[in-house]
C-alpha atoms as a PDB file:
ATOM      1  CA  UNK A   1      -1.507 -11.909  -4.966  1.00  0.00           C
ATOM      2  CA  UNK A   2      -2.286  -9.078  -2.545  1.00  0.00           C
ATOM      3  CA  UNK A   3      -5.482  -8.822  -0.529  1.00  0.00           C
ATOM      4  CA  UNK A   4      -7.051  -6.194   1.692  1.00  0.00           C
ATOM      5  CA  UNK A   5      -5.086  -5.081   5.115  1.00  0.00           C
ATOM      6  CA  UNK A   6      -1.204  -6.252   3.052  1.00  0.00           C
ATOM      7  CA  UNK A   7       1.385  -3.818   3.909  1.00  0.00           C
ATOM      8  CA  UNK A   8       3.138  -2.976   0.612  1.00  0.00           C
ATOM      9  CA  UNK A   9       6.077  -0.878  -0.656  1.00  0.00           C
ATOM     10  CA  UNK A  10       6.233   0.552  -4.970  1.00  0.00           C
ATOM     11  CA  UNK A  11      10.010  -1.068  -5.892  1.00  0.00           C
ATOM     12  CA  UNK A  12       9.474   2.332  -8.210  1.00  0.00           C
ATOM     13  CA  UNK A  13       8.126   5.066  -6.050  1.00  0.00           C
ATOM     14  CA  UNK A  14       9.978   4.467  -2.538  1.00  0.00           C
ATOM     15  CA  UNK A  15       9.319   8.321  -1.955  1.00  0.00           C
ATOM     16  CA  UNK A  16       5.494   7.176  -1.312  1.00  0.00           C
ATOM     17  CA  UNK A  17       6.158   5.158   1.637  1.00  0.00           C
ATOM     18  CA  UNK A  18       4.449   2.142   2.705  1.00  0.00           C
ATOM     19  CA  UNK A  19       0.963   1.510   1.815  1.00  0.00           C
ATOM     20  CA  UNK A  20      -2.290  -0.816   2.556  1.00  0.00           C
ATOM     21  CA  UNK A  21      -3.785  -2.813  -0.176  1.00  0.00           C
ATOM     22  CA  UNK A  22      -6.967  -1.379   0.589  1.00  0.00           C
ATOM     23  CA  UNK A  23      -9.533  -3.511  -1.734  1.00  0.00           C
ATOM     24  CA  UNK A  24      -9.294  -5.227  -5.293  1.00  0.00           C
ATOM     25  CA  UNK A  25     -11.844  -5.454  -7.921  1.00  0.00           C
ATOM     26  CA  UNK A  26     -13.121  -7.839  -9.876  1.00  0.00           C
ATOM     27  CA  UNK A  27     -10.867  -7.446 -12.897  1.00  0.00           C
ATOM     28  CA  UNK A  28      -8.088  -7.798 -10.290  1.00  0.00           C
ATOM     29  CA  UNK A  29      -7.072  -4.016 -10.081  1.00  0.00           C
ATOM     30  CA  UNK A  30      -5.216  -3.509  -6.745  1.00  0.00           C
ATOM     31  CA  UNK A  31      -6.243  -0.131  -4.871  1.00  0.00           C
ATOM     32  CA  UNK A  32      -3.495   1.015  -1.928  1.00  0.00           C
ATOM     33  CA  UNK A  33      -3.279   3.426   0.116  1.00  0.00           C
ATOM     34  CA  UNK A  34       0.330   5.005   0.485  1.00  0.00           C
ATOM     35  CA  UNK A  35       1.705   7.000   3.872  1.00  0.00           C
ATOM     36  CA  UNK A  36       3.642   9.622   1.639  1.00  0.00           C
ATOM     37  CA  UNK A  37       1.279  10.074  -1.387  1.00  0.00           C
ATOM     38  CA  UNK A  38      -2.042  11.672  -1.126  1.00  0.00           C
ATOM     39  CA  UNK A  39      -4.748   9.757  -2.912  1.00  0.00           C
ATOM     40  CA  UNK A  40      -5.331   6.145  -3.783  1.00  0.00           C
ATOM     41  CA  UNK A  41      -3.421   3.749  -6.668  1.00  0.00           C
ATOM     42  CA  UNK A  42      -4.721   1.631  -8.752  1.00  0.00           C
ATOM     43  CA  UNK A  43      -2.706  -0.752 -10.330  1.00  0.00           C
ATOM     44  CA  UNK A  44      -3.329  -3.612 -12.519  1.00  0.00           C
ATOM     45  CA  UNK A  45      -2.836  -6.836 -11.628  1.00  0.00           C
ATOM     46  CA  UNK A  46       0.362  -7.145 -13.924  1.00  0.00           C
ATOM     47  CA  UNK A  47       1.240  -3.494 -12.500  1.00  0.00           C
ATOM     48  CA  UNK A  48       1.189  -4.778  -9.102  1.00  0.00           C
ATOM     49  CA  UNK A  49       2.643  -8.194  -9.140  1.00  0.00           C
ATOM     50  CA  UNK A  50       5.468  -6.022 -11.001  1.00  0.00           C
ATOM     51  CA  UNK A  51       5.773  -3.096  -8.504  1.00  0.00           C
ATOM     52  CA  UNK A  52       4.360  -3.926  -5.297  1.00  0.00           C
ATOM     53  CA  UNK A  53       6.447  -5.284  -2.826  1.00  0.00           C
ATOM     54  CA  UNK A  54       5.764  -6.924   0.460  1.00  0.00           C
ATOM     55  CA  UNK A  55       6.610  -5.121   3.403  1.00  0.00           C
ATOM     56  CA  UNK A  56       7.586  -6.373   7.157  1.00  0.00           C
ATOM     57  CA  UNK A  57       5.329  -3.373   8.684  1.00  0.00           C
ATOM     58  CA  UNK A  58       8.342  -2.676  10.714  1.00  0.00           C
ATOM     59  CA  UNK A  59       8.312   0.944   8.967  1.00  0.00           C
ATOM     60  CA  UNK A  60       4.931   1.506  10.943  1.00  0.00           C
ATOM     61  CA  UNK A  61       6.080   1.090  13.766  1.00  0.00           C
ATOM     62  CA  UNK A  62       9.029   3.504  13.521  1.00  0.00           C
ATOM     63  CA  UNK A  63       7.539   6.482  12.606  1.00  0.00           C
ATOM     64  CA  UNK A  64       4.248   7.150  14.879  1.00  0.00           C
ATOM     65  CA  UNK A  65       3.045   9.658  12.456  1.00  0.00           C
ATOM     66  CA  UNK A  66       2.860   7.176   9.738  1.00  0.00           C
ATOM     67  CA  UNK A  67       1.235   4.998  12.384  1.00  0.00           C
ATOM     68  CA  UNK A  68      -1.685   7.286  12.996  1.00  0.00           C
ATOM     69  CA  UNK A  69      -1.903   7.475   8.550  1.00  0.00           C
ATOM     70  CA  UNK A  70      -2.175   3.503   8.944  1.00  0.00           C
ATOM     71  CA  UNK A  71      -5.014   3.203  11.183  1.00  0.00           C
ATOM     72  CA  UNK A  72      -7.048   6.155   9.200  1.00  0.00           C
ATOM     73  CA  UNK A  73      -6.511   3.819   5.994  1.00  0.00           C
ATOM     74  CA  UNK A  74      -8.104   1.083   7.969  1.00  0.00           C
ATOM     75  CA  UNK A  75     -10.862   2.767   8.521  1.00  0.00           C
END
């Protein structure tokens, strides 16, 4: 599954960019953080094994804006 720090993209929502699993709780909900969407997601664990999507973090990288978002969700 995902844990904390994971770079992710929604196979559904590419408009929200890439996000950071930011935490899970203990019924396995997955929280992330997306560049493009204001506001956190929570998604069940079914939701995100079904949606979420690792990504290479090479998207980071590209775009230094989104690279500044990254390091504020890491905060």
């Amino acid at each position: 599954m995902f844990k904390a720090g994971d770079l992710v993209r929604h196979s559904s929502k590419p408009e929200w960019g890439i996000g950071r699993v930011t935490g899970q709780t203990v019924e396995g909900k997955v929280l992330v953080k997306f560049s493009a969407r204001a506001g956190d997601v929570l998604l069940t664990a079914d939701g995100a094994a079904k949606h979420l999507v690792a990504d290479t973090g090479t998207g980071w990288q590209s775009n230094p804006t989104t690279l500044r978002r990254a390091a504020a969700v890491g905060r």
